[in-house]
Structures are given as C-alpha cells and as structure tokens.
Protein backbone atom coordinates (compact mmCIF):
# COMPACT_ATOMS: atom_id res chain seq x y z
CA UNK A 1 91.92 38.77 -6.03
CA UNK A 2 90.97 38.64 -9.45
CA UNK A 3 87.33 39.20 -10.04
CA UNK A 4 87.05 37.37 -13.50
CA UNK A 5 89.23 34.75 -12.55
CA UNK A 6 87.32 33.94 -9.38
CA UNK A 7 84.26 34.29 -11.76
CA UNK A 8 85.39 31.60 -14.16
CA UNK A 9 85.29 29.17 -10.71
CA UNK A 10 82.07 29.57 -10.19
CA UNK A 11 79.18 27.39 -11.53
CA UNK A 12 77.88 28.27 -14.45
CA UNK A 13 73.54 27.50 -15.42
CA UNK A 14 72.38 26.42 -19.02
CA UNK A 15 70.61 29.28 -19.66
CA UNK A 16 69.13 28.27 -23.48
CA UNK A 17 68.45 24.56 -24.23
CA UNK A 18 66.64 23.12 -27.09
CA UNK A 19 64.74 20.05 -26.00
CA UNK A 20 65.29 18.06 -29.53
CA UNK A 21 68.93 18.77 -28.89
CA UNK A 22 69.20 17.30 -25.16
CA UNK A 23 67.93 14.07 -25.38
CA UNK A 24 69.85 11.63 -25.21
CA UNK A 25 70.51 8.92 -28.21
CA UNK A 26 69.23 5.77 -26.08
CA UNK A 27 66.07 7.75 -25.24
CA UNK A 28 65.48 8.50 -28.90
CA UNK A 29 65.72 5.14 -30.01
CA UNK A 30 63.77 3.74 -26.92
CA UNK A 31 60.90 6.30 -27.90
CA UNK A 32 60.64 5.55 -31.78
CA UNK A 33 58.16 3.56 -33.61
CA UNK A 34 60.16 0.70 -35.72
CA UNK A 35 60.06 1.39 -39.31
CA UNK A 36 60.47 5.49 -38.96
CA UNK A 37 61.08 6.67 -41.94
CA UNK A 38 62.38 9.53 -40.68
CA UNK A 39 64.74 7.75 -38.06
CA UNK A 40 66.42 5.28 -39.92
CA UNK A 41 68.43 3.90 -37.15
CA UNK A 42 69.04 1.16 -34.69
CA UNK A 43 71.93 1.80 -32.53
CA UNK A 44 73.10 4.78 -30.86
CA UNK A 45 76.35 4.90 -32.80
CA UNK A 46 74.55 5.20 -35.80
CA UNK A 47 72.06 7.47 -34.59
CA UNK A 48 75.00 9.75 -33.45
CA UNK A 49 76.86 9.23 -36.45
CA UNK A 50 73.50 10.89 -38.32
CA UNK A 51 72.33 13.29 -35.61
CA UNK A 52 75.36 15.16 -34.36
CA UNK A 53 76.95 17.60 -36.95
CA UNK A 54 79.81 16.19 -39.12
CA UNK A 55 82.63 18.21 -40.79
CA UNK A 56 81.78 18.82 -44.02
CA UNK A 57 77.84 18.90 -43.68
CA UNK A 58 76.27 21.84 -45.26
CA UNK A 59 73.33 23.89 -43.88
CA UNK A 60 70.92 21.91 -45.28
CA UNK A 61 71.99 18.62 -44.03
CA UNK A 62 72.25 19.82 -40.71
CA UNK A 63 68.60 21.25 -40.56
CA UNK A 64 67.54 17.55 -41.44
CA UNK A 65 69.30 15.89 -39.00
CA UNK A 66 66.67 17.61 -36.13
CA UNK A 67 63.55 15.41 -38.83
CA UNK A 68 64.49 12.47 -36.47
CA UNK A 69 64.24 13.86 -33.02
CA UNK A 70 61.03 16.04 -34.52
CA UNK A 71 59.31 13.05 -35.78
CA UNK A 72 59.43 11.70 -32.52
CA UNK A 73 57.48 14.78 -31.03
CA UNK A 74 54.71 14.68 -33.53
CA UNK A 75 53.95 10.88 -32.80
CA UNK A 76 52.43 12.24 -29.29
CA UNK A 77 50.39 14.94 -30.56
C-alpha cells in the first residue's frame, strides 16, 4: 500500500476561506441595494464576468473586483 496514494483518497477540509470570495453570485445580487455604484450589475453572468479573475487583468483590477462583494458588507454595519 501506498501511503500518499491512499492519502490523495481521502477527504480533504477547506482549511482557509475568505468569506467575500465564497458567496455565491445569486446571493450577491439578492443582497445589494439597486443603484450600487460599486456593483454595477444585474445578472449573475455579468456579475461573474466582473468578479472572477480574467486573463489579462492586472493586479490592480483584480483588487477592485472584491469593491463589490465589500460594499455589500459595509451596508450592514
């Protein structure tokens, strides 16, 4: 028996999660306020066209693409 093999079978447990990274695009949009300025969307292919990273996008662009599921946060506070 090979131990790493037979370890590889097993189940493995998310260990590090981000909460603006795991929700999920129809909870985003059910959550925002209409007229967002920082979530300019209204359907969950173009909110996952925006949010998740494209080829191409530089660092900068990617850091703004967590505004929309941030914004979101602040509105409860």
């Amino acid at each position: 028996m090979d131990f790493y093999k037979e370890l590889s079978k097993l189940p493995k447990a998310e260990l590090h999660v981000h909460l603006d990274g795991s929700l999920r695009e129809d909870t985003i949009l059910s959550l925002s306020q209409p007229g967002n300025p920082f979530l300019p969307y209204s359907s969950v292919g173009e909110l996952r066209q925006g949010l998740c990273f494209q080829k191409g996008w530089d660092l900068r662009r990617c850091l703004e693409s967590f505004q929309a599921t941030l914004s979101r946060f602040t509105d409860f506070s």
